[in-house]
Protein backbone atom coordinates (compact mmCIF):
# COMPACT_ATOMS: atom_id res chain seq x y z
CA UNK A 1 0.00 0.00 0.00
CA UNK A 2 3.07 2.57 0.83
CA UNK A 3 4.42 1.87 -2.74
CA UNK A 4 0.83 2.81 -4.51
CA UNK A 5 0.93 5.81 -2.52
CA UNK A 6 4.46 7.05 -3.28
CA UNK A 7 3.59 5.79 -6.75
CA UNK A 8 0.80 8.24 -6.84
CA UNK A 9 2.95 11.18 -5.29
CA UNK A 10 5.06 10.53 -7.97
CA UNK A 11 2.24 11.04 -10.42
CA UNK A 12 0.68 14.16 -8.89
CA UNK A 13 1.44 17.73 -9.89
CA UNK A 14 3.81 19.54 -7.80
CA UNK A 15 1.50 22.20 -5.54
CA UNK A 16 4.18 24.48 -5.51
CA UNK A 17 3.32 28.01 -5.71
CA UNK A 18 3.51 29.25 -9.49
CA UNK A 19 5.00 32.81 -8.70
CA UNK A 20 4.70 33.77 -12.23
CA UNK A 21 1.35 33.68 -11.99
CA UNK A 22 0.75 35.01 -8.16
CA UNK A 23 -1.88 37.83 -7.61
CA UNK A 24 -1.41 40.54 -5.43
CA UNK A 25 -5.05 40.16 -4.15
CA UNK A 26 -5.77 37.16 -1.75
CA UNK A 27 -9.92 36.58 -1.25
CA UNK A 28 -9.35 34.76 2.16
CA UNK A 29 -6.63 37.52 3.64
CA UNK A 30 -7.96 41.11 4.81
CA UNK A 31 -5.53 42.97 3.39
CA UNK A 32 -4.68 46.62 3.54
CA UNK A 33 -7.53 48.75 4.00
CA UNK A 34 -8.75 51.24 0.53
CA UNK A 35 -11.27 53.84 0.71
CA UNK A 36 -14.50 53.41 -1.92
CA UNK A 37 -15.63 57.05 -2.77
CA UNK A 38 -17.09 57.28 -5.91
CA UNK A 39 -16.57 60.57 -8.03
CA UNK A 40 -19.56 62.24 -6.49
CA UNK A 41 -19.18 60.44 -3.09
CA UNK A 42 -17.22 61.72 0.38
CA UNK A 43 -16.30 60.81 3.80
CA UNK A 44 -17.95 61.57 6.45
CA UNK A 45 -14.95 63.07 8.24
CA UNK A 46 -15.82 62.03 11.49
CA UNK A 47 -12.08 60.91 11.55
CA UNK A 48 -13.11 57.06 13.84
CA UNK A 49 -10.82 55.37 11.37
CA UNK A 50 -7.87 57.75 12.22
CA UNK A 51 -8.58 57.61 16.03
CA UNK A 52 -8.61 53.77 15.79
CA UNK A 53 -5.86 52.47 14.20
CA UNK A 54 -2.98 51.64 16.36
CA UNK A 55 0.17 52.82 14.50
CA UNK A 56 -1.85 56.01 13.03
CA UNK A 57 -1.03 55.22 9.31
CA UNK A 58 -4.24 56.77 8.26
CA UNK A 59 -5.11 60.39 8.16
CA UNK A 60 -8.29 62.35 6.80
CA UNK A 61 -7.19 65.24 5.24
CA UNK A 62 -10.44 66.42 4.00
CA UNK A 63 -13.91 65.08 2.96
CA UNK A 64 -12.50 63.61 -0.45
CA UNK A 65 -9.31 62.90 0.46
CA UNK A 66 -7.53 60.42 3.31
CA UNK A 67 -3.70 59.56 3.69
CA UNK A 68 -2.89 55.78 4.22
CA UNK A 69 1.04 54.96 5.44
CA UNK A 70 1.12 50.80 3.51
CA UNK A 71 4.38 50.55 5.11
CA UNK A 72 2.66 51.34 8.90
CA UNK A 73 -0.08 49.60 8.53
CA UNK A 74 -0.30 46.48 10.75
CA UNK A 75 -3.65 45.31 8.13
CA UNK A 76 -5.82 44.77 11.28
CA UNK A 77 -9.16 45.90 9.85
CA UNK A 78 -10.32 47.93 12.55
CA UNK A 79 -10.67 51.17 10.62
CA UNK A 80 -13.10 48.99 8.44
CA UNK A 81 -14.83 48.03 11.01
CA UNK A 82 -15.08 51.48 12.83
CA UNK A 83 -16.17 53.41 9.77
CA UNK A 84 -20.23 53.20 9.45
CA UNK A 85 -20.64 54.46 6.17
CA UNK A 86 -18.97 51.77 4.93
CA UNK A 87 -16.20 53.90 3.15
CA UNK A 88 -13.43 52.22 3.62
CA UNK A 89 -13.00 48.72 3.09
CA UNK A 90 -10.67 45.45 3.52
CA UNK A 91 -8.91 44.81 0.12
CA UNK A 92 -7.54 41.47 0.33
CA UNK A 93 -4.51 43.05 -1.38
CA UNK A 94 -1.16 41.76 0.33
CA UNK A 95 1.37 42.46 -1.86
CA UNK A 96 3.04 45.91 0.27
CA UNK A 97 6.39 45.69 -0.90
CA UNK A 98 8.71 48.12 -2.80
CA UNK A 99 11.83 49.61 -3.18
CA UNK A 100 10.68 53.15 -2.71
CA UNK A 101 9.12 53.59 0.79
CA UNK A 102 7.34 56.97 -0.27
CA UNK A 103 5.52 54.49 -2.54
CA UNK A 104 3.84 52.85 0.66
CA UNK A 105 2.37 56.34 1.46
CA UNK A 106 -0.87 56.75 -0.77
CA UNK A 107 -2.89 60.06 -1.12
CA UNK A 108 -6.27 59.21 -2.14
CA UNK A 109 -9.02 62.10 -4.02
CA UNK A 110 -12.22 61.20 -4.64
CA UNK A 111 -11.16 57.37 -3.56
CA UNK A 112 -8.49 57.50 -6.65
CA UNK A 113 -4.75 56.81 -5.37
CA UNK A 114 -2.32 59.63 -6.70
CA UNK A 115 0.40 58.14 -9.40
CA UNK A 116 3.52 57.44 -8.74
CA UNK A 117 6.69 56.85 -10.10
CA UNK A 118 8.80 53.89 -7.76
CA UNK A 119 12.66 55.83 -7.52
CA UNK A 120 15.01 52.22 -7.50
CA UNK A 121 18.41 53.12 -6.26
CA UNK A 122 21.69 52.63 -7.90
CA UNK A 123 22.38 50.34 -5.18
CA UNK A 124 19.62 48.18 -5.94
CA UNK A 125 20.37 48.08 -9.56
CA UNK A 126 23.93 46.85 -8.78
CA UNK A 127 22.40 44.15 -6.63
CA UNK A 128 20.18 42.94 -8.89
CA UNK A 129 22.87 42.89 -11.33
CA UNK A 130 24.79 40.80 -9.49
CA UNK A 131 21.56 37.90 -7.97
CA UNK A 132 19.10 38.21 -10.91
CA UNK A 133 20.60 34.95 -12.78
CA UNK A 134 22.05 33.47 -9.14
CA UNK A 135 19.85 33.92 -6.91
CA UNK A 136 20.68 35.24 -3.28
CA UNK A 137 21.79 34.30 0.48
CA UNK A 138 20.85 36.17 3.11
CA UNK A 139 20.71 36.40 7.23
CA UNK A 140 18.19 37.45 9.33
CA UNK A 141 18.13 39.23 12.46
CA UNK A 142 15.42 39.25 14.54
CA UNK A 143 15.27 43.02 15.88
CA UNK A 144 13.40 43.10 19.30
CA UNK A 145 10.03 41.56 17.05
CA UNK A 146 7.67 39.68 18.29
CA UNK A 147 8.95 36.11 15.96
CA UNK A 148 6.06 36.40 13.51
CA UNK A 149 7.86 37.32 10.71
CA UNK A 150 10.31 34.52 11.80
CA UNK A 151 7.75 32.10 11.59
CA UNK A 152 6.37 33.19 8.20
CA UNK A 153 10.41 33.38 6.75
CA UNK A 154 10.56 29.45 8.28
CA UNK A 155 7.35 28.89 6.63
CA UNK A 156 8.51 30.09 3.30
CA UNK A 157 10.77 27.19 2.66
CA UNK A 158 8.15 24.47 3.17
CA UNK A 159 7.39 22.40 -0.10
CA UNK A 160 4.55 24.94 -1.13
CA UNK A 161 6.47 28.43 -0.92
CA UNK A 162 9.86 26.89 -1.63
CA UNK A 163 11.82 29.77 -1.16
CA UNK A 164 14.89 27.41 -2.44
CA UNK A 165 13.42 26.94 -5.97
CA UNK A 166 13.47 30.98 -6.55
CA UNK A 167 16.85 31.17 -5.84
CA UNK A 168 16.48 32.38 -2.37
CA UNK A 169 18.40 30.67 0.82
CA UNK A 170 18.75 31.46 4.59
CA UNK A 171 22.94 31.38 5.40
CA UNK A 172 24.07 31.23 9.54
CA UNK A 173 26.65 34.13 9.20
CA UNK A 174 26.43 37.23 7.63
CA UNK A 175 29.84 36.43 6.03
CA UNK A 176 28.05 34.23 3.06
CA UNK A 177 25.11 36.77 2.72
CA UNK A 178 24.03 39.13 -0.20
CA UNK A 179 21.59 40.36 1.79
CA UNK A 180 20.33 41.28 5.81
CA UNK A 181 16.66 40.96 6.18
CA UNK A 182 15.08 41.78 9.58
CA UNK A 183 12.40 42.08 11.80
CA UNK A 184 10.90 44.33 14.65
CA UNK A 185 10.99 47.67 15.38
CA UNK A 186 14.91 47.79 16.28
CA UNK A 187 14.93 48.15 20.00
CA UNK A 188 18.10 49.78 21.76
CA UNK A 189 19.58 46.57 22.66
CA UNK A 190 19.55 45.30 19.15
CA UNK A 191 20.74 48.91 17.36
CA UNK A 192 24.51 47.34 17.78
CA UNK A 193 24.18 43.89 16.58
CA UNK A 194 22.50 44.78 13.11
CA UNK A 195 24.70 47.52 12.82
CA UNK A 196 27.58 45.20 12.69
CA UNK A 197 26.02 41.90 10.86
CA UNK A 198 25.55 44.77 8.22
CA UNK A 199 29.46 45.51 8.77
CA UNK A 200 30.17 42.66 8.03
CA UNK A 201 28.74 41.38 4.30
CA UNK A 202 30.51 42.13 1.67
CA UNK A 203 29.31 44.02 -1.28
CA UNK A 204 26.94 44.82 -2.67
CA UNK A 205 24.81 44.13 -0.51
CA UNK A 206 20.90 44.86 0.88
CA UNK A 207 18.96 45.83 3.32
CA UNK A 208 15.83 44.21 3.57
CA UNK A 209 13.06 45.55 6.32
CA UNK A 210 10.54 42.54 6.78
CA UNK A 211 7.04 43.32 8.04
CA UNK A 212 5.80 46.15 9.48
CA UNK A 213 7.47 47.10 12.57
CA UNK A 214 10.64 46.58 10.69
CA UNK A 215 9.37 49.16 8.18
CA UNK A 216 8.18 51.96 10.06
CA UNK A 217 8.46 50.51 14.06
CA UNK A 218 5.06 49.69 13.76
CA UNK A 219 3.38 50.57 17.61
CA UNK A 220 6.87 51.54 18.70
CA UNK A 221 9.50 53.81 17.73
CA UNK A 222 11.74 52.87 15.19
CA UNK A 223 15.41 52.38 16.28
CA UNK A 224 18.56 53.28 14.34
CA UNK A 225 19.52 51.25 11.27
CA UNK A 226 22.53 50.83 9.60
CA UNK A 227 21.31 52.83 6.04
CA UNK A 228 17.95 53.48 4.50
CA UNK A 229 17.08 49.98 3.52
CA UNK A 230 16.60 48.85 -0.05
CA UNK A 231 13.45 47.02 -0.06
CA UNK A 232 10.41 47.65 2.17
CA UNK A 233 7.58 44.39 2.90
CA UNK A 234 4.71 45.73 4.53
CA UNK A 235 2.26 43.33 6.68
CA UNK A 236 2.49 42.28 10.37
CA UNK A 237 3.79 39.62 9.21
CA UNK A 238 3.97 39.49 5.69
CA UNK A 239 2.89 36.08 4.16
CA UNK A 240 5.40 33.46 3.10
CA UNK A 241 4.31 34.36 -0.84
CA UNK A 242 4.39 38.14 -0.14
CA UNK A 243 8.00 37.07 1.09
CA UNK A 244 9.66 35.41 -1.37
CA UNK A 245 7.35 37.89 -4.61
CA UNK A 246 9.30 40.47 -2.82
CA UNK A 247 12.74 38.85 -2.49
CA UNK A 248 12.26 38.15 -6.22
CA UNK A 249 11.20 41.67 -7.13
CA UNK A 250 14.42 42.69 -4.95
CA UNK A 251 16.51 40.35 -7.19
CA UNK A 252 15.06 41.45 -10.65
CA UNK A 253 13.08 38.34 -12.06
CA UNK A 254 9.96 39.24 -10.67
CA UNK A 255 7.91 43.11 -12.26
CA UNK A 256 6.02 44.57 -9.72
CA UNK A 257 5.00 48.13 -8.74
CA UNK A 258 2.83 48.83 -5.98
CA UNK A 259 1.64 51.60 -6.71
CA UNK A 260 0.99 50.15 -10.30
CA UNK A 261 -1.25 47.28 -9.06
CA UNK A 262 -2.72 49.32 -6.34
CA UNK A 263 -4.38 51.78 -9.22
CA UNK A 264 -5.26 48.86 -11.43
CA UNK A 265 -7.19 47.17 -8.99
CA UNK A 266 -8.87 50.39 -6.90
CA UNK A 267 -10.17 51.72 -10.62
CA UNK A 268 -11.59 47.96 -11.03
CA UNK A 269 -13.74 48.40 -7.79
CA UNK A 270 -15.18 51.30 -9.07
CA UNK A 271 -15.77 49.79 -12.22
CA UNK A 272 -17.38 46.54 -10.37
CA UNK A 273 -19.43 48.87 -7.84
C-alpha cells in the first residue's frame, strides 16, 4: 500500500506556488484597507478610522481625500470596522512591498490613489545585477520583534512556498550573505548587533526591512539602522508568498509596482461597484 501511494505522489502535480502567476489580491486575507468614494461620493470626516488604528497610518485630510502609510499599517481591519458608512473597506490586497518607501504612502481624491513613479536606487540596480541569474543568500536578524515574521520566513521554505526553488536561501553568518533581512521595530539593545552583521557582508549588498514594525516601528518607535534599507515588505507579518514575490522583485526576475497594481485594482472596484 506505501508503494501505490508514493507511486501516486510521484504522479501528482507539484503544488508548488507558481509565482509567475501570483496575484497581489488574496480573497481569504484582509488585506490593507482602501477607501471606496465614488466621483460624487465623500467621507464623512468624522475621523473614527484615524482615532482607531494603532500605529496612526491613516489620516483624513479632508472630505474627499484620506492619507494611508502601507508601510505602517499592521492590516488589522479595525478602521473597516469602525467606519459606518462603509467607506473604507478590507482589500484582500497583500502584496506591500517596494523599493521606494514613499511608494507605501498613498494620497487618495475622490477614492483614486495619486500616481507614482517607484525611484530604485543605484544600489539596488547593482544588486540585482549581481543575484538576478544566481539567486541570493541572506541572514536574518530578529530586531526586538515579536517572531512572527520569523515564523512566516521558516514557513517560506516548506514544499509549497519553496523559497529554495526561486533562488532564495537562509545562510548562519552574515559572512556568506548578499543580503540582511530583519524584523521588529529595532529596539536599543539590538541597534549594535545589526549595525555590525551589516558591517560585516561584503558588497553589494541589501537591506531588507521585513514586516511592518521593521518598516516603520510599527506601535513603537523605530530604532537606528545601519542605512535606509533597499526594499520595504509591509504586513504584520507578511505572508510566506508576499516574502519570497518580494525577495524576487528585490533580485530582478519578478515586475512589480505597488503603486501600479494598487491603481489597477482600486479603478476595477469602481468599475465593479
Amino acid at each position: 500500500m506505501k508503494i501505490i501511494f508514493e507511486i501516486l505522489n510521484i504522479l501528482r502535480p507539484a503544488k508548488t506556488m507558481n509565482y509567475k502567476k501570483v496575484s497581489p489580491i488574496n480573497s481569504n486575507a484582509r488585506g490593507i484597507p482602501v477607501p471606496v468614494l465614488g466621483p460624487s461620493e465623500s467621507c464623512l470626516s468624522c475621523k473614527s478610522c484615524e482615532q482607531v488604528c494603532p500605529t496612526h497610518s491613516l489620516k483624513v485630510l479632508s472630505k474627499d481625500q484620506i492619507r494611508f502609510d502601507y508601510g505602517a499599517c499592521l492590516q488589522c481591519g479595525r478602521c473597516s470596522e469602525v467606519c459606518s458608512d462603509g467607506k473604507i473597506i478590507d482589500s484582500g490586497f497583500v502584496h506591500v512591498y517596494s523599493t521606494d518607501r514613499e511608494a507605501l504612502k498613498v494620497t487618495y481624491t475622490n477614492g483614486l490613489p495619486e500616481e507614482r513613479t517607484e525611484v530604485i536606487s543605484e544600489e539596488v540596480k547593482r544588486f540585482r545585477e549581481v543575484t538576478k541569474h544566481t539567486g541570493f543568500q541572506f541572514r536574518e536578524v530578529a530586531a526586538s520583534g515579536n517572531n512572527t515574521t520569523e515564523a512566516e520566513i521558516n514557513a517560506s521554505f516548506n514544499a509549497l512556498f519553496d523559497s529554495e526553488a526561486s533562488m532564495v536561501r537562509v545562510v548562519a553568518s552574515p559572512k556568506h550573505a548578499d543580503a540582511l533581512v530583519y524584523s521588529g521595530p529595532v529596539g536599543p539593545n539590538m541597534e549594535g548587533p545589526l549595525d555590525t552583521a551589516w558591517e560585516t557582508m561584503p558588497s553589494p549588498k541589501a537591506l531588507v526591512a521585513c514586516g511592518s514594525e521593521a518598516v516603520s516601528g510599527g506601535l513603537f518607535k523605530l530604532g537606528k539602522l545601519p542605512k535606509e534599507p533597499d526594499l520595504f515588505i509591509g504586513g504584520d507579518p507578511p505572508r510566506p508568498d508576499v516574502i519570497v514575490s518580494a525577495f524576487r522583485y528585490l533580485m530582478g526576475t519578478r515586475e512589480f509596482s505597488f503603486r501600479a497594481e494598487l491603481i489597477k485594482f482600486v479603478q476595477g472596484l469602481r468599475e465593479n461597484k
